[in-house]
C-alpha atoms as a PDB file:
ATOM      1  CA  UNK A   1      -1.954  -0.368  -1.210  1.00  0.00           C
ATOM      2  CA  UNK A   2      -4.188   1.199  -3.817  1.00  0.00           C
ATOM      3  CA  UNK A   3      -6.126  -1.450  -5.909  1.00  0.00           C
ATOM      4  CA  UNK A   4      -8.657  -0.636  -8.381  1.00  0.00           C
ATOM      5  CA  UNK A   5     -10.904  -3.513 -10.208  1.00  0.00           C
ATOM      6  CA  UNK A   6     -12.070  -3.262 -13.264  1.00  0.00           C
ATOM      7  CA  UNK A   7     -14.792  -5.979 -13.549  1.00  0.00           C
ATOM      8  CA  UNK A   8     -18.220  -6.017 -14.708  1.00  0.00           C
ATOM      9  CA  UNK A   9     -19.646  -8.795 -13.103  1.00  0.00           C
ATOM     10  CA  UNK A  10     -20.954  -8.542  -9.190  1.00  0.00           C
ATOM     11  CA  UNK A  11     -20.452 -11.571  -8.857  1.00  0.00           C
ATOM     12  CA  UNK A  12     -16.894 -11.941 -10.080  1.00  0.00           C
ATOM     13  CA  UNK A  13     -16.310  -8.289  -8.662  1.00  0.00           C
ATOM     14  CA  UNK A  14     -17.389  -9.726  -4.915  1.00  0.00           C
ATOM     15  CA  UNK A  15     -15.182 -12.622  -5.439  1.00  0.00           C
ATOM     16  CA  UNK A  16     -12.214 -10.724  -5.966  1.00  0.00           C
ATOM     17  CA  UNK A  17     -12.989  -8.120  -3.124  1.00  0.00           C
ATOM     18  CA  UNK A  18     -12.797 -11.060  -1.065  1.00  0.00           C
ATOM     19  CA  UNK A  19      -9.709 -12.547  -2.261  1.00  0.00           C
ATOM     20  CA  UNK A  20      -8.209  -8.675  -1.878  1.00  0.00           C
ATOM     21  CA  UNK A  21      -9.178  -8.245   1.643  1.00  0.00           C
ATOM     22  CA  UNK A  22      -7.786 -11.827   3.485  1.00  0.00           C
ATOM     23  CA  UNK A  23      -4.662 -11.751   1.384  1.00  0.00           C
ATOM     24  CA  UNK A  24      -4.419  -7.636   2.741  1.00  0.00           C
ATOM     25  CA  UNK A  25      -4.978  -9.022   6.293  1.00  0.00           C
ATOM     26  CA  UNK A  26      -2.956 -12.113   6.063  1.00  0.00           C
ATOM     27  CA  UNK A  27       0.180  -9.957   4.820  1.00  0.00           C
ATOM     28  CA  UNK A  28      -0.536  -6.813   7.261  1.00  0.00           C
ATOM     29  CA  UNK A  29      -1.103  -4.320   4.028  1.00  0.00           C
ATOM     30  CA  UNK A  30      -3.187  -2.165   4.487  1.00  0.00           C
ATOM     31  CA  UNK A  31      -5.885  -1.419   1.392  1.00  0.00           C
ATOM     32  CA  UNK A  32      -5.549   2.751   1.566  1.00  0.00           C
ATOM     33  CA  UNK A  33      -8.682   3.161   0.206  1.00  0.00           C
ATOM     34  CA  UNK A  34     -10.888  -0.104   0.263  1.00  0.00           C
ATOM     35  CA  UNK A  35     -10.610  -1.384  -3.763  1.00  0.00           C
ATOM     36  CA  UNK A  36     -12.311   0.706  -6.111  1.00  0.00           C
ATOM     37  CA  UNK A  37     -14.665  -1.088  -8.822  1.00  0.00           C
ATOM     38  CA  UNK A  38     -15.361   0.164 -12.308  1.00  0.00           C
ATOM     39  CA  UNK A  39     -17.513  -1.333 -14.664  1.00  0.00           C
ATOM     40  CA  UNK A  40     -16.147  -0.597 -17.430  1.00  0.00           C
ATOM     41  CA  UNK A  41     -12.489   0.418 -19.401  1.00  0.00           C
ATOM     42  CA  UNK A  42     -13.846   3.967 -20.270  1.00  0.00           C
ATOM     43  CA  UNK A  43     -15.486   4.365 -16.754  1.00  0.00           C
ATOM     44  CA  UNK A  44     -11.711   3.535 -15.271  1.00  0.00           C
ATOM     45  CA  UNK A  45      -9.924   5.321 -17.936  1.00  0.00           C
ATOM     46  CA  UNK A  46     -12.204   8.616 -17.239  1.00  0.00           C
ATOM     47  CA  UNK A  47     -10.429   9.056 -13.972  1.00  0.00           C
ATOM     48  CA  UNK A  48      -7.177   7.456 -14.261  1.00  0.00           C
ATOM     49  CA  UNK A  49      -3.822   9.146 -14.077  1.00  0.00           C
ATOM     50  CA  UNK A  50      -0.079   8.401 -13.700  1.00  0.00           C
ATOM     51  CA  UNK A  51       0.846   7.163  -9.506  1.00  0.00           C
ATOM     52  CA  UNK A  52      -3.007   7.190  -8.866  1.00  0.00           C
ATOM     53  CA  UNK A  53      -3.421   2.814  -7.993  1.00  0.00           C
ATOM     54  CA  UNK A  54      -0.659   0.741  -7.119  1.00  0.00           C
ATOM     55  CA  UNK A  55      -1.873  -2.245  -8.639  1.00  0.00           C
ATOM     56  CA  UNK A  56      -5.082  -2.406 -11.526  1.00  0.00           C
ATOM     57  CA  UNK A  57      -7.512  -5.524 -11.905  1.00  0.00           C
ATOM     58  CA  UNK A  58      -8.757  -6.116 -15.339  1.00  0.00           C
ATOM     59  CA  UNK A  59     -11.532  -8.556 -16.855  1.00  0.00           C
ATOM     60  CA  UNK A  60     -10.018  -8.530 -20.442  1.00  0.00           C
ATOM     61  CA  UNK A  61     -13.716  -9.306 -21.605  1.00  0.00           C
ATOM     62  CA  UNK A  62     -15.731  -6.732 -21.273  1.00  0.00           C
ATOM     63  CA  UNK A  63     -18.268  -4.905 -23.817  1.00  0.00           C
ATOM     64  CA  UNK A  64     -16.234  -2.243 -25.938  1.00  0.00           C
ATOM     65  CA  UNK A  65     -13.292  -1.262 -24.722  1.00  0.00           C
ATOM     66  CA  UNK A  66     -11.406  -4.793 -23.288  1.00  0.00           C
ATOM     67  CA  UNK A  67      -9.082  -5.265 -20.794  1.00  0.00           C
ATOM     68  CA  UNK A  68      -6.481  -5.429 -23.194  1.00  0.00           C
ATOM     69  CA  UNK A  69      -6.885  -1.992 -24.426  1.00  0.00           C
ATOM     70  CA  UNK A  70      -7.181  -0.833 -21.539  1.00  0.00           C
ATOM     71  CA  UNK A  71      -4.067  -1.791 -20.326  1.00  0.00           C
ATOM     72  CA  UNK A  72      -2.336  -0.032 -23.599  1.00  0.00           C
ATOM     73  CA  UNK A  73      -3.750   3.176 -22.719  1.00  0.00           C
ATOM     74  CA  UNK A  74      -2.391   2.816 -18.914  1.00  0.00           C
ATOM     75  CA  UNK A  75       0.834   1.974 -19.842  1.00  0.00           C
ATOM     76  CA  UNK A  76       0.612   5.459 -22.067  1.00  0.00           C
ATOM     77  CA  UNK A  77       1.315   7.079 -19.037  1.00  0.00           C
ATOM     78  CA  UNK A  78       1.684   4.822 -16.343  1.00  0.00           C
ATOM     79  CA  UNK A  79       4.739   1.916 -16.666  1.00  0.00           C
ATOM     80  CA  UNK A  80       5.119   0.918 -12.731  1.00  0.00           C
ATOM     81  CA  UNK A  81       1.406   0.116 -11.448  1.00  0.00           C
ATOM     82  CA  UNK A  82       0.957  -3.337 -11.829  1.00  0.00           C
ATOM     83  CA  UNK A  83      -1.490  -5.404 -13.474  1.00  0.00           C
ATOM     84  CA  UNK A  84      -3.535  -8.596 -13.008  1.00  0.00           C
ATOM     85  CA  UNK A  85      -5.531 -10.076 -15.950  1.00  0.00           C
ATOM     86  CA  UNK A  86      -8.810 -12.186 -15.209  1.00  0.00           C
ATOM     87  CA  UNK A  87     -10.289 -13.451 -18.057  1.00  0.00           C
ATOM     88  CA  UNK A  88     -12.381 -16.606 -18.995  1.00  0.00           C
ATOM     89  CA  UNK A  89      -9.533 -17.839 -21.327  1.00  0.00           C
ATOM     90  CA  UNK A  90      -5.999 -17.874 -22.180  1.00  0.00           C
ATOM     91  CA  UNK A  91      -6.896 -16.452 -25.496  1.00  0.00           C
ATOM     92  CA  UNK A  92      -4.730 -12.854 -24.436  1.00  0.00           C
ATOM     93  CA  UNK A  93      -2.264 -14.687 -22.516  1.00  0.00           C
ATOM     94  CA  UNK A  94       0.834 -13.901 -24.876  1.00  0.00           C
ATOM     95  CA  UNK A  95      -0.075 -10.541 -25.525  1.00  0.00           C
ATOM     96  CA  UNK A  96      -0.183  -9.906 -21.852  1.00  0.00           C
ATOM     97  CA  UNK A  97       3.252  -9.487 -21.800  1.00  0.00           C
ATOM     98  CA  UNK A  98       3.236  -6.587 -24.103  1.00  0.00           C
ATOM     99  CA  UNK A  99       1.691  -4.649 -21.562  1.00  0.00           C
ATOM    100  CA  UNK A 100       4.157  -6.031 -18.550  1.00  0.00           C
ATOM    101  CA  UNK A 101       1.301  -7.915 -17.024  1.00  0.00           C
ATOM    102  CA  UNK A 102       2.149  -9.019 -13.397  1.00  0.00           C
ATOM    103  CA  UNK A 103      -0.463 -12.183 -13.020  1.00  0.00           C
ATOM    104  CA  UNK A 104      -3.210 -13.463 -15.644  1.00  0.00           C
ATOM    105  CA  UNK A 105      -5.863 -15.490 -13.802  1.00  0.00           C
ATOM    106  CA  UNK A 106      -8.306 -17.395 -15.534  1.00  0.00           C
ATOM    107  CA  UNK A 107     -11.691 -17.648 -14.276  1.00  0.00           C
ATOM    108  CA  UNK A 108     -12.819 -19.548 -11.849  1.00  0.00           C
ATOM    109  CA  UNK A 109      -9.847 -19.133 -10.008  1.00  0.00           C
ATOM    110  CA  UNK A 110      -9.019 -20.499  -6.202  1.00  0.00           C
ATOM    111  CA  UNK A 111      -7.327 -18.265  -3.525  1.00  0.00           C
ATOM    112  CA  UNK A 112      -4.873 -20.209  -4.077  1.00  0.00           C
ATOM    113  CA  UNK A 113      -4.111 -19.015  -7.473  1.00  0.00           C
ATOM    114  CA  UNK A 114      -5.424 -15.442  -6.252  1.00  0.00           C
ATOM    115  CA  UNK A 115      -2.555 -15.391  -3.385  1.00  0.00           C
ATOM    116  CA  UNK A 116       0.372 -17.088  -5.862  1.00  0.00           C
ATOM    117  CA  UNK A 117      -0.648 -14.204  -8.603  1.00  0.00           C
ATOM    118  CA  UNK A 118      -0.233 -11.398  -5.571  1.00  0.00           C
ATOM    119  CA  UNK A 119       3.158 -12.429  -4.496  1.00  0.00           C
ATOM    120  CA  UNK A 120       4.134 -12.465  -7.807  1.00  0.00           C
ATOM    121  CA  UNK A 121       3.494  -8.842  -7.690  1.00  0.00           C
ATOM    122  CA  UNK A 122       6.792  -8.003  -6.145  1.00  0.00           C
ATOM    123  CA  UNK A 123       5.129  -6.894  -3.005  1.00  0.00           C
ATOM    124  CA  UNK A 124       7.737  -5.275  -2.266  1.00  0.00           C
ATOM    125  CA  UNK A 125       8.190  -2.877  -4.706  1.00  0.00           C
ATOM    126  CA  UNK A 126       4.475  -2.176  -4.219  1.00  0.00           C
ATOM    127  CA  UNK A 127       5.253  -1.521  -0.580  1.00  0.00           C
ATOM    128  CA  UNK A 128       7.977   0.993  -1.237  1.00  0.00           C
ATOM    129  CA  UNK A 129       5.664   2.759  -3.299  1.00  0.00           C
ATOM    130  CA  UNK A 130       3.462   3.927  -0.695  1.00  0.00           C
ATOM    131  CA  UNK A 131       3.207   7.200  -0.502  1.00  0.00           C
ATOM    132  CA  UNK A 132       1.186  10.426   0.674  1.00  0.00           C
ATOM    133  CA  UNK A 133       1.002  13.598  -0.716  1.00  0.00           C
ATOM    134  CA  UNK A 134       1.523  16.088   2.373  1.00  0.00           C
ATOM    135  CA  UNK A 135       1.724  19.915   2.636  1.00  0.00           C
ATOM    136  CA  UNK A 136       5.296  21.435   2.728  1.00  0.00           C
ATOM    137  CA  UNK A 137       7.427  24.791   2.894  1.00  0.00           C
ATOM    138  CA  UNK A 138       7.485  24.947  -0.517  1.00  0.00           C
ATOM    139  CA  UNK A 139       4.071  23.277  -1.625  1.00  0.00           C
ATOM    140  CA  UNK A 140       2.738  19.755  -2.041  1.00  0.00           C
ATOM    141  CA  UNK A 141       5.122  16.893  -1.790  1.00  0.00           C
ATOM    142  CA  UNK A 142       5.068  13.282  -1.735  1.00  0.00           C
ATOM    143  CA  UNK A 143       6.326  11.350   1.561  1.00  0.00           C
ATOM    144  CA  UNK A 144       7.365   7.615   0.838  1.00  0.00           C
ATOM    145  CA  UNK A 145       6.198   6.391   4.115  1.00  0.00           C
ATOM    146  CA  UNK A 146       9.065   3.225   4.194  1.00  0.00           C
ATOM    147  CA  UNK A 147      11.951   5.831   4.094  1.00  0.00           C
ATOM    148  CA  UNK A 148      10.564   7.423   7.674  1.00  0.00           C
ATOM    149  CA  UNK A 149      12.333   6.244  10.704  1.00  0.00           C
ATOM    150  CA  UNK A 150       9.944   8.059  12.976  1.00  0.00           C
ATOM    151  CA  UNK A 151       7.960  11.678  12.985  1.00  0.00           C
ATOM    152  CA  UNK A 152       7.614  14.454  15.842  1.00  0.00           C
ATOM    153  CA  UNK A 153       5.495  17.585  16.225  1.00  0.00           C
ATOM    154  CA  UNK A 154       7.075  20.580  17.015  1.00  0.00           C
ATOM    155  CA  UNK A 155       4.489  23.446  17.652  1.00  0.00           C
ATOM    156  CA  UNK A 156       2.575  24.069  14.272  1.00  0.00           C
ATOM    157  CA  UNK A 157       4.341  21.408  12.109  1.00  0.00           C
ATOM    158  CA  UNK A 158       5.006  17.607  12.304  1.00  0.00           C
ATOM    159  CA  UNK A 159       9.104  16.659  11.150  1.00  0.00           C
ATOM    160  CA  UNK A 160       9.705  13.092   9.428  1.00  0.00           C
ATOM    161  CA  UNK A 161      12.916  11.546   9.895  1.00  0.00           C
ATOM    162  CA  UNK A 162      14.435   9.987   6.840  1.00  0.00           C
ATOM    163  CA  UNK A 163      16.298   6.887   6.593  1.00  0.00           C
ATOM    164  CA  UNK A 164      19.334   8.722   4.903  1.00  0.00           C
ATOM    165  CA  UNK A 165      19.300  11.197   7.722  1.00  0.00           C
ATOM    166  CA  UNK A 166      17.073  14.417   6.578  1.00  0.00           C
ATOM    167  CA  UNK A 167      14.281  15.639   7.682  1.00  0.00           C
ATOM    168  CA  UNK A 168      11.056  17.174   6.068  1.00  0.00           C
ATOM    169  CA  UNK A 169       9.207  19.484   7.473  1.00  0.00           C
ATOM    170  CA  UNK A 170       5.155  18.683   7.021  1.00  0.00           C
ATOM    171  CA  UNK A 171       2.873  21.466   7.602  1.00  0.00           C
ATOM    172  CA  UNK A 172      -0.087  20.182   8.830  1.00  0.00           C
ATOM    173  CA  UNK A 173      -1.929  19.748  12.146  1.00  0.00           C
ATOM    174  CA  UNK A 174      -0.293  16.845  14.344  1.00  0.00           C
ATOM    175  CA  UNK A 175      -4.025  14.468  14.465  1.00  0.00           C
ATOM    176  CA  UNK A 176      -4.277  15.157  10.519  1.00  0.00           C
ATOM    177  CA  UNK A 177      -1.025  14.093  10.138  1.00  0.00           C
ATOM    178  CA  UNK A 178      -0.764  10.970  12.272  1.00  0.00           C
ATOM    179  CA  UNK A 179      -4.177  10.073  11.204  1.00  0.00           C
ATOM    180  CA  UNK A 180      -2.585   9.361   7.829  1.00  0.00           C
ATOM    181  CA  UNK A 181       0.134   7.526   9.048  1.00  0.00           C
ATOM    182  CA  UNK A 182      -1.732   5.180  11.624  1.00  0.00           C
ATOM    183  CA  UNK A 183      -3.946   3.685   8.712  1.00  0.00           C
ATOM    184  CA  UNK A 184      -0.511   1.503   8.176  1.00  0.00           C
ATOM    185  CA  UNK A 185       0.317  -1.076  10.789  1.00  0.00           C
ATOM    186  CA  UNK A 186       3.692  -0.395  10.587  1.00  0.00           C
ATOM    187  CA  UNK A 187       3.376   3.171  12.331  1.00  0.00           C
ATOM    188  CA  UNK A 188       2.359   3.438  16.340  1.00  0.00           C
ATOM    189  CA  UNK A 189       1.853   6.434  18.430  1.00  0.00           C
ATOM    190  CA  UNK A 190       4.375   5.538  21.293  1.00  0.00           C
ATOM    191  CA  UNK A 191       3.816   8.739  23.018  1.00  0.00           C
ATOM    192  CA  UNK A 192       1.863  11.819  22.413  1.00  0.00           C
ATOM    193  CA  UNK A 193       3.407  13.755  19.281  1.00  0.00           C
ATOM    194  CA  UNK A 194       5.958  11.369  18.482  1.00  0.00           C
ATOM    195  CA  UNK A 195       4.861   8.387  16.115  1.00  0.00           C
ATOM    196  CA  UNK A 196       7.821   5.348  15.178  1.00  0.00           C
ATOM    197  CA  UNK A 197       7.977   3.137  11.865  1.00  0.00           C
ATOM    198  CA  UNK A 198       8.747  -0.335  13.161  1.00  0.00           C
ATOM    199  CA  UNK A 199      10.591  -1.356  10.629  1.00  0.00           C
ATOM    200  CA  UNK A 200      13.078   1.134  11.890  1.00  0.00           C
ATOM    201  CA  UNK A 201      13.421  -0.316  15.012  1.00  0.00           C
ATOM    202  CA  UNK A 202      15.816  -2.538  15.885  1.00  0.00           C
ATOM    203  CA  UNK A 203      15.279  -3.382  19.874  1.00  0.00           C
ATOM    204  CA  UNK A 204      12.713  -2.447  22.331  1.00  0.00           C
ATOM    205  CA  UNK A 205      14.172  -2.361  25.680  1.00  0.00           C
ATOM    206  CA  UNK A 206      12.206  -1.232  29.116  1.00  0.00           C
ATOM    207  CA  UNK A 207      10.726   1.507  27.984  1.00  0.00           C
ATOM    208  CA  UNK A 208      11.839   3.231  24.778  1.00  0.00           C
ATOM    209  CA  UNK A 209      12.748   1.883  21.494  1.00  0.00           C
ATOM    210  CA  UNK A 210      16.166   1.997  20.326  1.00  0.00           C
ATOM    211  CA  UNK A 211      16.033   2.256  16.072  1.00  0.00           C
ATOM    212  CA  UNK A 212      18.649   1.360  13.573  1.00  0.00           C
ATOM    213  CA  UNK A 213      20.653   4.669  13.295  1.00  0.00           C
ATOM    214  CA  UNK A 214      20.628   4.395  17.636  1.00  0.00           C
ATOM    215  CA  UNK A 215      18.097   6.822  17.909  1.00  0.00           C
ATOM    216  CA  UNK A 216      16.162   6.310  21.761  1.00  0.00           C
ATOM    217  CA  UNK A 217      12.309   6.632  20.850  1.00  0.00           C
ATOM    218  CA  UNK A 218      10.705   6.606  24.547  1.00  0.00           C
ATOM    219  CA  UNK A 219       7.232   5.151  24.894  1.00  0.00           C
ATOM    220  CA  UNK A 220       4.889   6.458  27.285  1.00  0.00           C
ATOM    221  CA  UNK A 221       3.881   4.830  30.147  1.00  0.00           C
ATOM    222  CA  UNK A 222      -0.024   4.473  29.840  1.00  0.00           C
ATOM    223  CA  UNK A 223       0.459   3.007  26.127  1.00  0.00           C
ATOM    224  CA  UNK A 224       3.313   0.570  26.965  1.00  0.00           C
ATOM    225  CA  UNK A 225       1.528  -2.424  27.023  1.00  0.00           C
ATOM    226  CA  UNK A 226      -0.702  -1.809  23.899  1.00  0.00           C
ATOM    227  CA  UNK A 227       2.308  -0.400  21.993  1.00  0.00           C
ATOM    228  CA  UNK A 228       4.861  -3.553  23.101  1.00  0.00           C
ATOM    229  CA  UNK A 229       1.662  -6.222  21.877  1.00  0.00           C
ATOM    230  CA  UNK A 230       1.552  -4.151  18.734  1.00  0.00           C
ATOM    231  CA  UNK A 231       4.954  -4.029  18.557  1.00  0.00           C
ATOM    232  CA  UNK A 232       5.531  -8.009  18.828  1.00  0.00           C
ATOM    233  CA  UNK A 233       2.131  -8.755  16.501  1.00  0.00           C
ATOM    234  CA  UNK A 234       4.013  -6.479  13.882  1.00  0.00           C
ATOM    235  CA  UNK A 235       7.148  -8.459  13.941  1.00  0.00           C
ATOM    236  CA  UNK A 236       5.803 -11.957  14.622  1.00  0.00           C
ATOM    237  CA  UNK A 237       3.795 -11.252  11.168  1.00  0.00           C
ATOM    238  CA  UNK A 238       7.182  -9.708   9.284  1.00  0.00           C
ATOM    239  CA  UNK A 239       9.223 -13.676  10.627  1.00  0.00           C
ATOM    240  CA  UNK A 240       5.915 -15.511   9.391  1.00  0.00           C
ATOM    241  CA  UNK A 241       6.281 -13.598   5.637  1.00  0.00           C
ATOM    242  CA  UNK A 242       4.094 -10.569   6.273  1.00  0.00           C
ATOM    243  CA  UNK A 243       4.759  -7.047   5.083  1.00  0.00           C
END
């Protein structure tokens, strides 16, 4: 998940980090980069575009430009990141939802209130927005990560399985490629070139996985053990609530 936080305050700022990183960890999401602070509405603005964060922190009261503003010139060009509101009042509560605000929290706010504001986030959605852009035959393209069932290499190019069925040819290096996918706990590296999304899987049995579409994924045997534990750590989280 891309977060950015717009927040003047260190203090407030390192609160919020916080809050960020043990809900991240509690839900198994990873934070693809760590949250990136601005001080400032123009400082975020400056470097903002359409698809860049998947979900914007904003302190509506800051000097010149406020949060509020802000959030009119995202939604310009940006209507599916989501938003969270911190403020010291509920003076901009009602005109929060002009700009499709997902959570307004009013400072000083518990986890509590942190975590209830993040699930209303539709975590989901947020989830199946995670993407990379990767090399292709025919230029850049963008790889949802949730619609691969699992990827191999084959000589100079790594080949993503799709959900629906197809498959997309990536033109990169194998390690540059799987290093992107291994930042999310939902990928493992079951044998050498061949890496398998777990939430394609549907049973693990002696030594392969067997995924959804009946597709035998072996695992080799020097990982086993690490990849079963990270197998069953990924799917004890997903029965608790984690994602």
């Amino acid at each position: 998940m891309r977060i950015a936080v717009v927040e003047d305050l260190d203090d407030d700022f390192r609160v919020i980090e916080k809050f960020i990183t043990e809900w991240a960890d509690e839900h198994q999401i990873p934070l693809v980069p760590a949250p990136v602070r601005f001080t400032c509405g123009e400082e975020f603005l400056a470097s903002f575009s359409a698809g860049k964060f998947d979900l914007i922190f904003l302190d509506i009261y800051m000097a010149d430009m406020n949060g509020m503003e802000t959030a009119r010139w995202i939604r310009k060009s940006d209507a599916s990141c989501q938003v969270i509101f911190t403020t010291t009042s509920t003076d901009f509560a009602v005109q929060s939802y002009e700009v499709d605000a997902s959570g307004y929290l009013v400072k000083p706010y518990t986890k509590d209130r942190f975590s209830q504001a993040m699930n209303r986030c539709r975590v989901e959605s947020l989830e199946h927005a995670q993407s990379v852009m990767v090399p292709g035959e025919g230029g850049k393209i963008r790889l949802f990560l949730h619609q691969i069932t699992y990827t191999e290499y084959q000589r100079r190019y790594a080949l993503a399985h799709l959900q629906n069925g197809d498959s997309v040819k990536i033109l990169m290096r194998d390690a540059d490629f799987s290093s992107l996918l291994l930042e999310y706990p939902y990928f493992c590296s079951c044998i050498r070139g061949i890496l398998v999304n777990f939430e394609a899987v549907a049973s693990l049995s002696g030594s392969s996985f067997r995924l959804m579409d009946g597709t035998s994924i072996p695992i080799s045997r020097s990982k086993y053990e690490e990849v079963k534990e990270q197998f069953f750590s990924f799917s004890f989280a997903r029965t608790r609530g984690g994602h």
